[in-house]
C-alpha atoms as a PDB file:
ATOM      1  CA  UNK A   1      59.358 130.591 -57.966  1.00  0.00           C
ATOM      2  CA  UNK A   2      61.895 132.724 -55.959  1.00  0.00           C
ATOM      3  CA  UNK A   3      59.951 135.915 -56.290  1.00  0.00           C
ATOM      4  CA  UNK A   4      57.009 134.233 -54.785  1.00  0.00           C
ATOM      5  CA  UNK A   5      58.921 132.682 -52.018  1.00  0.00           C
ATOM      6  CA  UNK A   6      60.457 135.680 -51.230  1.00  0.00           C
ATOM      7  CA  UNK A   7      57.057 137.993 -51.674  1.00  0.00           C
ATOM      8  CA  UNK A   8      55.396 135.449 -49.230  1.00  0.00           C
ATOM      9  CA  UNK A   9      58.041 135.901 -46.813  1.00  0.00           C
ATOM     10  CA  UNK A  10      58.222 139.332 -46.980  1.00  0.00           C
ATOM     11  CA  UNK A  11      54.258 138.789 -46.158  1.00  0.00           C
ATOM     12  CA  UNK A  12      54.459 137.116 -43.134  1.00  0.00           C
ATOM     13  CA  UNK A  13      57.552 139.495 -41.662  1.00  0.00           C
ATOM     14  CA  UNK A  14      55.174 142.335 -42.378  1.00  0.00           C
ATOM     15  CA  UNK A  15      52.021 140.336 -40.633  1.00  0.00           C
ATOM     16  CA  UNK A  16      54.285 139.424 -37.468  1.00  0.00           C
ATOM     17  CA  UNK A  17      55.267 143.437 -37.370  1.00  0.00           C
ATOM     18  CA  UNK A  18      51.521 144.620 -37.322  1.00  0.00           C
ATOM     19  CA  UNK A  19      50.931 141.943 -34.289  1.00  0.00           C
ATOM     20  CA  UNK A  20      53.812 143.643 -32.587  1.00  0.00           C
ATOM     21  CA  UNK A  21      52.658 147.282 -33.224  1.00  0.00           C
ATOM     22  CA  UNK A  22      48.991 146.388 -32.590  1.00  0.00           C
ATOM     23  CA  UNK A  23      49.246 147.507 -28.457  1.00  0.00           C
ATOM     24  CA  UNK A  24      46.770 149.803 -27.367  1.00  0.00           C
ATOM     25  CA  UNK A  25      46.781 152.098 -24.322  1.00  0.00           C
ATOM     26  CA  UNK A  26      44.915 151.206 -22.009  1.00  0.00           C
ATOM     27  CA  UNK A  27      44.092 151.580 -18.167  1.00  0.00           C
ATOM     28  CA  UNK A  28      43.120 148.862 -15.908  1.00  0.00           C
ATOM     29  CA  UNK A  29      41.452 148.431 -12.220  1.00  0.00           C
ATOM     30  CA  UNK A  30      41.778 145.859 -10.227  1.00  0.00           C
ATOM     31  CA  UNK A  31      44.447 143.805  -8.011  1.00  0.00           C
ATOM     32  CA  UNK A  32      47.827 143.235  -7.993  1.00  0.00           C
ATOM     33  CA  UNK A  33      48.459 139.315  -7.225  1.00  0.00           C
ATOM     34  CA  UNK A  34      51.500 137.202  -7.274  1.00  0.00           C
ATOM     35  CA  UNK A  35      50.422 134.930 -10.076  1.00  0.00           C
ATOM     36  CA  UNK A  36      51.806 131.971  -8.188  1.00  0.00           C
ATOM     37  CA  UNK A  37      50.354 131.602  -5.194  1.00  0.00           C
ATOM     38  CA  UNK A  38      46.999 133.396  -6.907  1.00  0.00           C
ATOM     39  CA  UNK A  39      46.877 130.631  -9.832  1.00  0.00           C
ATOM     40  CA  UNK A  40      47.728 127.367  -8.339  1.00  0.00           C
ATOM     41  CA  UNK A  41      46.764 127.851  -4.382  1.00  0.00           C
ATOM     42  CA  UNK A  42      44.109 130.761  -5.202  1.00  0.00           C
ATOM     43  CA  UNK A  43      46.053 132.731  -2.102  1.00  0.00           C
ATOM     44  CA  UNK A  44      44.777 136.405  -2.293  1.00  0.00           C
ATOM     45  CA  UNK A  45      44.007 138.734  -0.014  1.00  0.00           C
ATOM     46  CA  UNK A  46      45.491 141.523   2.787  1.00  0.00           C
ATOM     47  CA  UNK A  47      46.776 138.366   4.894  1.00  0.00           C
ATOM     48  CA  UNK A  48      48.622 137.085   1.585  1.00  0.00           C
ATOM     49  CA  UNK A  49      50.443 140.961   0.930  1.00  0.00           C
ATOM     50  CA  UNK A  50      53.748 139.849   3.020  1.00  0.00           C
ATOM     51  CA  UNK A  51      54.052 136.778   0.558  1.00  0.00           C
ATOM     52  CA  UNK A  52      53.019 138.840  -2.382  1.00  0.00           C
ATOM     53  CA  UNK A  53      55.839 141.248  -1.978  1.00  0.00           C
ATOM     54  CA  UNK A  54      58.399 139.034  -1.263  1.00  0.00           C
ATOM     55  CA  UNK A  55      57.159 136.636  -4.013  1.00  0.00           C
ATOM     56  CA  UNK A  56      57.465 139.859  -6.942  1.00  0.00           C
ATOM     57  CA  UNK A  57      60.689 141.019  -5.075  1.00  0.00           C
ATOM     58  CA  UNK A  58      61.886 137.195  -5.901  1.00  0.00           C
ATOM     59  CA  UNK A  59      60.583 138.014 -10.036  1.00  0.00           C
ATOM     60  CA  UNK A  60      57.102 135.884  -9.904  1.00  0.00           C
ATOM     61  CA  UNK A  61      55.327 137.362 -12.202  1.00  0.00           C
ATOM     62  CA  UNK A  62      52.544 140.129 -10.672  1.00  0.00           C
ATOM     63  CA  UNK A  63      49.054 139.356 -12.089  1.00  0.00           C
ATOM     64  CA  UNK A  64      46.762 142.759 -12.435  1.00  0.00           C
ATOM     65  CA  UNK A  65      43.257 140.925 -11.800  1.00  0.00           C
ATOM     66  CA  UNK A  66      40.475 142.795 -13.304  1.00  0.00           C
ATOM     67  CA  UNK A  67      38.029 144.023 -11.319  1.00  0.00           C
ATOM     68  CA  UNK A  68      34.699 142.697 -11.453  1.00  0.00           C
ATOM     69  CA  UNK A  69      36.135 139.957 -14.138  1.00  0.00           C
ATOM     70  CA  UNK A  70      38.146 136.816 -14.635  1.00  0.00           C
ATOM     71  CA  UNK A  71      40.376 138.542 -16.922  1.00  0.00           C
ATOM     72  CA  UNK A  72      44.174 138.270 -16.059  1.00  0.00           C
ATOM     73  CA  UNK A  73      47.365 140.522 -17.208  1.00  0.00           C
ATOM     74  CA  UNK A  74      50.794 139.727 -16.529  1.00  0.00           C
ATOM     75  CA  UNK A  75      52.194 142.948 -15.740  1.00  0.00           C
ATOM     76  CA  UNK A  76      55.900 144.086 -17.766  1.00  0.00           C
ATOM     77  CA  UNK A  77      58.074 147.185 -17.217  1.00  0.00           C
ATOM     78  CA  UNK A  78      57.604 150.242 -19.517  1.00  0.00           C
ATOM     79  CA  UNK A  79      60.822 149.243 -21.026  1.00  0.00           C
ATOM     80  CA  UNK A  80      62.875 145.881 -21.337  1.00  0.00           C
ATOM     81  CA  UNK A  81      65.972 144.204 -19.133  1.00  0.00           C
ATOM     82  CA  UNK A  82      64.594 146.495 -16.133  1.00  0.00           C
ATOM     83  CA  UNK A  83      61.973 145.051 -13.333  1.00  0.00           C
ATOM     84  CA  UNK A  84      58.639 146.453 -12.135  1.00  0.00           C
ATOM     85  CA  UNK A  85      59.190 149.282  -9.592  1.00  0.00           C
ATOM     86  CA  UNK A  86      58.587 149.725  -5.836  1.00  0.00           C
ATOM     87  CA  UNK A  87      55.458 151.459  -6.996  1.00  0.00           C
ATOM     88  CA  UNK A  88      54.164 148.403  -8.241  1.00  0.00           C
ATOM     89  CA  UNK A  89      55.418 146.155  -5.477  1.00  0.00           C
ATOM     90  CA  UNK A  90      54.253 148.491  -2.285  1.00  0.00           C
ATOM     91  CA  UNK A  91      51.140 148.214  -3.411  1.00  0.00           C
ATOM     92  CA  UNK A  92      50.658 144.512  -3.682  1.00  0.00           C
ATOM     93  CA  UNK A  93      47.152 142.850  -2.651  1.00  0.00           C
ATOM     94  CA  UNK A  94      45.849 146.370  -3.467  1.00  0.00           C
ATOM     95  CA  UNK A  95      43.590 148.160  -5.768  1.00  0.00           C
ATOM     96  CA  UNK A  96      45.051 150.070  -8.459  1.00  0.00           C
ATOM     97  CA  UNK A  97      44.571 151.754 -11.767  1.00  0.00           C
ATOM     98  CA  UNK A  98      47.675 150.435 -14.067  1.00  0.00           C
ATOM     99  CA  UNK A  99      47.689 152.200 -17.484  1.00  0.00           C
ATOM    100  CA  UNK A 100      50.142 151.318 -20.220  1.00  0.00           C
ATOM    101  CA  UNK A 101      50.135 149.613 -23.469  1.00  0.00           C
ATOM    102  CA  UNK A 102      47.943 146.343 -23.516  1.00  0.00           C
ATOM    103  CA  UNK A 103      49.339 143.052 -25.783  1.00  0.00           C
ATOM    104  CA  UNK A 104      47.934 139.981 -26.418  1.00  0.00           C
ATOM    105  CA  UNK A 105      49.765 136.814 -27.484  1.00  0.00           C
ATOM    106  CA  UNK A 106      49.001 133.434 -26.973  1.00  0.00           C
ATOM    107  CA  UNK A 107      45.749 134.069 -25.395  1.00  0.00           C
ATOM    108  CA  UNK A 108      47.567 135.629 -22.679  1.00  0.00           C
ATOM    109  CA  UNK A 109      46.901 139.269 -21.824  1.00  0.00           C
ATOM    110  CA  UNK A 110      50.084 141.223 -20.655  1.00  0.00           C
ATOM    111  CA  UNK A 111      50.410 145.145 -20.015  1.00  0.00           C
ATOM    112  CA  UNK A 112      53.367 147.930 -19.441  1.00  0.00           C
ATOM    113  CA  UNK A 113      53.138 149.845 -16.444  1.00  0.00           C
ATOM    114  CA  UNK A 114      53.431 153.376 -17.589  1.00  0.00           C
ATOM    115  CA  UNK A 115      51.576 154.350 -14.362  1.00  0.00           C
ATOM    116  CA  UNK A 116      49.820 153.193 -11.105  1.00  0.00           C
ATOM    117  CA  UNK A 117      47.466 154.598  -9.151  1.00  0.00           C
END
């Protein structure tokens, strides 16, 4: 009875590691919102940038909105305990191509910024 719990925890370890390791590169276009003010006021737009910037600058979350969907990624540093660069930020309320690795959990879509263009 040991064996099996132990062989069915062993199973589920090695499940949860292939959902980690399961990223895929990927590039995106679209435009780089403050998911606040874009998800519960709908505030978007070249008069929204000044908020936008200060809003990411604060650690809001930036939302790359997809262009020509409804399809939403919370954008993440290419590595942990730093924050999205001025790259990112300048460009706020703007087009851009973000590339990076692409994650799903949850039903929420999140992506590294390896690069933006």
């Amino acid at each position: 009875m040991k064996k099996i719990a132990i062989a069915a925890l062993g199973l589920m370890l090695a499940a949860g590691f292939a959902t980690v390791a399961s990223a895929a590169q990927k590039s995106v276009t679209g435009t780089l919102e403050d998911s606040f003010c874009y998800v519960t006021m709908g505030a978007h737009g070249p008069g929204h940038k000044k908020c936008a910037i200060g809003c990411a600058k604060k650690g809001i979350p930036v939302a790359l909105v997809e262009k020509g969907t409804d399809k939403i990624y919370i954008l993440m540093p290419k590595k942990s305990d730093t924050s999205l660069g001025s790259d990112v930020i300048g460009k706020m309320e703007g087009e851009v191509t973000v590339s990076g690795d692409a994650y799903e959990k949850g039903g929420v879509r999140y992506l590294t910024v390896q690069s933006v263009k």
